[in-house]
Protein backbone atom coordinates (compact mmCIF):
# COMPACT_ATOMS: atom_id res chain seq x y z
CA UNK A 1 5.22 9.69 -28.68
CA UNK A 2 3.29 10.54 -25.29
CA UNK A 3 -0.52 8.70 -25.31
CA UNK A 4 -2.93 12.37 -25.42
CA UNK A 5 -4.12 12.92 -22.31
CA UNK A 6 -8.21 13.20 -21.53
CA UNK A 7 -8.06 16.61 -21.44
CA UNK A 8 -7.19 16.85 -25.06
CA UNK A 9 -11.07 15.13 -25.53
CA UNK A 10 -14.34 16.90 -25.39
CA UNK A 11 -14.68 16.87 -22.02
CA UNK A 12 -19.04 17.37 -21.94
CA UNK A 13 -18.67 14.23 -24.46
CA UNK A 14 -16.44 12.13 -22.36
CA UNK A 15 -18.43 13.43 -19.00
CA UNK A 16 -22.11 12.29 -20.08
CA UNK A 17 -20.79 8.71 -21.21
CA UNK A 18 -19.00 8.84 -18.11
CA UNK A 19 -22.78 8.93 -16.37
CA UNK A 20 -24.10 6.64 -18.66
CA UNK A 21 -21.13 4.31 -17.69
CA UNK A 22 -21.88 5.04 -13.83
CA UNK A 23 -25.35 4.66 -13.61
CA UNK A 24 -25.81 0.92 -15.56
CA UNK A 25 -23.00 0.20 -13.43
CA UNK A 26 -25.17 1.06 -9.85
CA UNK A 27 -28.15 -0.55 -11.89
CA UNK A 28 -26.41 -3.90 -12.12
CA UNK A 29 -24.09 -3.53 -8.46
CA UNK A 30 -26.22 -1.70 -6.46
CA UNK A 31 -24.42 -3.14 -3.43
CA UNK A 32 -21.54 -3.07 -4.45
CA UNK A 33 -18.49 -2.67 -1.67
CA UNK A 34 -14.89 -4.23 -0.98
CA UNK A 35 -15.18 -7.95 -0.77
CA UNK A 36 -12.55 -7.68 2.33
CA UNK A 37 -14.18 -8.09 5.96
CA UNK A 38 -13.02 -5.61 8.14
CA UNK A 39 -14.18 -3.67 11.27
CA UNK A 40 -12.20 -0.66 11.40
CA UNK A 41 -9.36 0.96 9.19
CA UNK A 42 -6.48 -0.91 10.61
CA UNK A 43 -8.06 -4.19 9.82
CA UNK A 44 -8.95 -2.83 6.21
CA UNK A 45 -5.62 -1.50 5.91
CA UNK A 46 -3.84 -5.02 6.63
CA UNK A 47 -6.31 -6.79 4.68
CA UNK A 48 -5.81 -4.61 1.87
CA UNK A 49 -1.86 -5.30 1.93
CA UNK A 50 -2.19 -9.01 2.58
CA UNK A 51 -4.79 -8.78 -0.61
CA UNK A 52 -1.59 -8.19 -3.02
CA UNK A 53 -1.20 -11.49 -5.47
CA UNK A 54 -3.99 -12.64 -3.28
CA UNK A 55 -7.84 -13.73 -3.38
CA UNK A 56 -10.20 -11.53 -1.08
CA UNK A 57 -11.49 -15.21 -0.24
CA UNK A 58 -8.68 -16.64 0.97
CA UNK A 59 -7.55 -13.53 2.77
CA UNK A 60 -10.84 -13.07 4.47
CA UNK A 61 -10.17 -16.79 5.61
CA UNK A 62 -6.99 -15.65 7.00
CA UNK A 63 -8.08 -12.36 8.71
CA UNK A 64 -10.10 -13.24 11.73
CA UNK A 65 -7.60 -15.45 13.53
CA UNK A 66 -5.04 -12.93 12.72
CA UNK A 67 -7.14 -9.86 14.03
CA UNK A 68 -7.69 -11.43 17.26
CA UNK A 69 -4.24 -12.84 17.66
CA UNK A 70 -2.99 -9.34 16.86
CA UNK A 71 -5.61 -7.01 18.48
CA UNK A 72 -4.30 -3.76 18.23
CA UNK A 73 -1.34 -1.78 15.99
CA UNK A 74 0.74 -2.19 19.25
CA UNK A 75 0.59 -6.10 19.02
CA UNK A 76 1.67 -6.22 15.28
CA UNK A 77 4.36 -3.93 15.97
CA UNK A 78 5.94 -5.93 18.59
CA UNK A 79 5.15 -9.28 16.91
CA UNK A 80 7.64 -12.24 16.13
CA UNK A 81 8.20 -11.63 12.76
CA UNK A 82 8.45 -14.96 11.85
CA UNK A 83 5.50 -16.24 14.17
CA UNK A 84 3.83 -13.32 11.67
CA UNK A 85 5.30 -14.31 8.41
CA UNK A 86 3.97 -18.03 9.70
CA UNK A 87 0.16 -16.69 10.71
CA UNK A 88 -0.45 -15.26 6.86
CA UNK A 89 1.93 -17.63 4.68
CA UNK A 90 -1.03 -18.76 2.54
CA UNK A 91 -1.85 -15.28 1.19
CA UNK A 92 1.60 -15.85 -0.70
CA UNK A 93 4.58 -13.61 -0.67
CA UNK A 94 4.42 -13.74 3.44
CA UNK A 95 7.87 -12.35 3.90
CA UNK A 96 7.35 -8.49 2.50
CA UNK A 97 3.64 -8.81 3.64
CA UNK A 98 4.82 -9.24 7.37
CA UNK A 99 7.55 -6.71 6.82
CA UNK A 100 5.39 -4.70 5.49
CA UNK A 101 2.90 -4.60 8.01
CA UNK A 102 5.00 -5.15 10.98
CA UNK A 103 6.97 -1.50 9.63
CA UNK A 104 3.78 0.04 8.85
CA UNK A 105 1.98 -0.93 12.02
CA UNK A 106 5.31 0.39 14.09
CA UNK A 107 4.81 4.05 12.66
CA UNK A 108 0.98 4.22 13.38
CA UNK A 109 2.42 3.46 16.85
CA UNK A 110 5.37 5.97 16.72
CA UNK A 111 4.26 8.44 14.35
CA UNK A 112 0.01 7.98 14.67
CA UNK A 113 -0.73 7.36 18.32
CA UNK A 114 -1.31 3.71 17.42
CA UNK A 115 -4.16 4.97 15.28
CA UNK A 116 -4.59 4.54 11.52
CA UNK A 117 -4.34 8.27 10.01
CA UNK A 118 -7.27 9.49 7.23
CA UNK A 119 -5.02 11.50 5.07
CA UNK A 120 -2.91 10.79 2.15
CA UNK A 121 -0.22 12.48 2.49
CA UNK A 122 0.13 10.71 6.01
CA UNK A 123 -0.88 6.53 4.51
CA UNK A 124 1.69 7.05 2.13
CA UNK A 125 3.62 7.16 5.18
CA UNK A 126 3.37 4.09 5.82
CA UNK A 127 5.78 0.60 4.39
CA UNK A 128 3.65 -1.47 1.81
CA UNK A 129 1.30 1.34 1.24
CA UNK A 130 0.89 2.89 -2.39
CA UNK A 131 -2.23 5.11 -3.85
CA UNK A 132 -4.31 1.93 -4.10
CA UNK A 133 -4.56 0.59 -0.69
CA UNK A 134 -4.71 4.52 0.85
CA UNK A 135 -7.60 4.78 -1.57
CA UNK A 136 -9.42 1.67 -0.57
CA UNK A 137 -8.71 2.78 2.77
CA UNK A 138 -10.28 6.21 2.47
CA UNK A 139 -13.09 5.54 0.76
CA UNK A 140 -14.32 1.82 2.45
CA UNK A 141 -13.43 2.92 6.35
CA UNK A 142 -13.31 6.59 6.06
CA UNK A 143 -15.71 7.55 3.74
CA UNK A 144 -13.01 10.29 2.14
CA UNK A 145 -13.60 9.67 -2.00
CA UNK A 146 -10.99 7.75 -3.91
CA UNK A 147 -10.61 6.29 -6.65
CA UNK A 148 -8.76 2.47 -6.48
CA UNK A 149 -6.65 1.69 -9.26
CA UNK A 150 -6.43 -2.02 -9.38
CA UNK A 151 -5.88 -4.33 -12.34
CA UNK A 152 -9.46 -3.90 -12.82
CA UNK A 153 -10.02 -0.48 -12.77
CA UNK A 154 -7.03 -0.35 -14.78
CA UNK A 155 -8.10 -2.61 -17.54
CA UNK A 156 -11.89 -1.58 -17.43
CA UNK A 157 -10.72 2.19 -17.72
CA UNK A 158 -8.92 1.66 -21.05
CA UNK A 159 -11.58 -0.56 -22.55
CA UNK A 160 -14.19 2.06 -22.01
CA UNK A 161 -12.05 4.88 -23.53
CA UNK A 162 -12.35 6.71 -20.00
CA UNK A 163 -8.47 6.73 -20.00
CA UNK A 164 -5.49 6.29 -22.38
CA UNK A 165 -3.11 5.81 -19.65
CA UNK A 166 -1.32 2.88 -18.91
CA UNK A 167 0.41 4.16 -15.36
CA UNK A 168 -1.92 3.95 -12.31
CA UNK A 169 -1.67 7.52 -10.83
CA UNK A 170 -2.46 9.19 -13.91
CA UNK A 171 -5.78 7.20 -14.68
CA UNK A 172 -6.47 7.76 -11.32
CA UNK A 173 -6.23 11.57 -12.29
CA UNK A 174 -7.83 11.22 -15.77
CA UNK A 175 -10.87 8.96 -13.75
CA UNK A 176 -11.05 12.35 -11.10
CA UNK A 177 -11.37 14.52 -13.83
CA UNK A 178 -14.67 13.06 -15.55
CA UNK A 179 -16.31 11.53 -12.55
CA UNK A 180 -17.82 13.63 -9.30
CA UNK A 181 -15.59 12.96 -5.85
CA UNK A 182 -18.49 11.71 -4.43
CA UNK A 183 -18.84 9.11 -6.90
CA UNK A 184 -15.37 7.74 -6.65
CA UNK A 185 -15.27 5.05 -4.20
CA UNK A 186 -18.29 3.43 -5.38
CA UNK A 187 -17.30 3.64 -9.18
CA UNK A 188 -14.02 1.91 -7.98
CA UNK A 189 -16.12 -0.72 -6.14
CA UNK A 190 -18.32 -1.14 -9.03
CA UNK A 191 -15.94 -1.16 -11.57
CA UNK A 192 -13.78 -4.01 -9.33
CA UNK A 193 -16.64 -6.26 -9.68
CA UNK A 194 -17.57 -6.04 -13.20
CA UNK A 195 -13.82 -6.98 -13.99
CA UNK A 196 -14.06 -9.67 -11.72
CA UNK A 197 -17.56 -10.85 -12.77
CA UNK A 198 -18.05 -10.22 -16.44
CA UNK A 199 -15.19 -8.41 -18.08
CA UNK A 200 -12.64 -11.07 -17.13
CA UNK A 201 -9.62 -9.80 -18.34
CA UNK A 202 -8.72 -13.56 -20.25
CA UNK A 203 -12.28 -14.44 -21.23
CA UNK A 204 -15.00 -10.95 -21.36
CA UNK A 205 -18.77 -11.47 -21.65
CA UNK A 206 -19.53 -9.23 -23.71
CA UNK A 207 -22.48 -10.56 -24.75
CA UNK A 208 -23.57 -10.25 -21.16
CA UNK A 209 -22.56 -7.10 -20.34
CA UNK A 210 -24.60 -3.67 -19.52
CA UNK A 211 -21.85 -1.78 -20.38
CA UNK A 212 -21.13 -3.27 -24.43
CA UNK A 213 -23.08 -0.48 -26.05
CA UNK A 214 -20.79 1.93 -24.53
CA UNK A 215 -17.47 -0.10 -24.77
CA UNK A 216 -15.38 0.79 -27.64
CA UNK A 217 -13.83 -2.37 -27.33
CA UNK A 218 -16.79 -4.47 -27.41
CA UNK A 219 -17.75 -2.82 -30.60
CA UNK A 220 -14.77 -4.05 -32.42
């Protein structure tokens, strides 16, 4: 049987926890942002990729030699792609990374006038990139709202009975429907570092957290 969407719920209900939610979660991350350095959206972009099965620590230790190795879209595009593969081989699977980004890099060339594009519709354009790294995208360089569905968002999302879904897209839609646009990118931000912090998916603090009164799952 097909899990009952949100919109099935009382929506006002689900909405006001959804503030209560948002606003502990500014109290206790009031800075929160993406942990990956970057200086403009291509940079975020390739970080974001190279983040897959990765640490944002060891990828930020990886990104500055690379950035100024590879300047520019153009120089990643007409890289050696095993010089490439070679250059980010600790972030872990370095052969589809490089792929990735060499392909992706060679349409913002072609297709984007060597520029990273702000859209959607036109990042899904690109090789290696799904919702999740568009939205990081978006939101951290662009400031366009979007909500990042990581394992964290994921996870947190179900615990906290803002979503029954178990596929990314559609908690990304159910998240959309309860939370204001211009909340988005820092509720994803948040949200990233309370998984990573305190609700640890193998070992949650409950006990510590801001957000246990409000967590079905901590009540149980």
């Amino acid at each position: 049987m097909p899990k009952k969407s949100l919109k099935t719920q009382d929506k006002n209900s689900i909405a006001q926890r959804a503030q209560q939610i948002y606003q502990l979660l500014k109290e206790a991350y009031p800075a929160a942002s993406t942990a990956l350095h970057f200086k403009n959206p291509r940079e975020l972009l390739i970080a974001t990729i190279l983040s897959a099965q990765c640490t944002d620590k060891r990828v930020n230790q990886v990104t500055p030699g690379l950035f100024k190795k590879y300047p520019n879209a153009q120089a990643f595009a007409e890289a050696d792609i095993e010089e490439l593969k070679n250059d980010i081989r600790s972030t872990g699977f370095f052969n589809n990374k490089a792929q990735a980004i060499q392909a992706a890099m060679r349409t913002v060339v072609t297709r984007f006038g060597g520029e990273i594009p702000h859209t959607m519709e036109e990042l899904l354009q690109l090789e290696g990139v799904g919702r999740k790294t568009a939205n990081v995208v978006l939101g951290n360089a662009f400031g366009i709202p979007g909500i990042v569905v990581d394992t964290h968002v994921k996870r947190l999302a179900n615990l906290l009975g803002l979503s029954r879904q178990n596929d990314p897209e559609k908690i990304e839609q159910d998240l959309a429907q309860i939370f204001p646009s211009e909340q988005w990118t820092e509720l994803s931000n948040m949200l990233i570092a309370h998984g990573r912090t305190v609700c640890i998916a193998r070992r949650p603090q409950c006990s510590q957290c801001c957000l246990s009164d409000l967590c079905p799952a901590a009540q149980k």
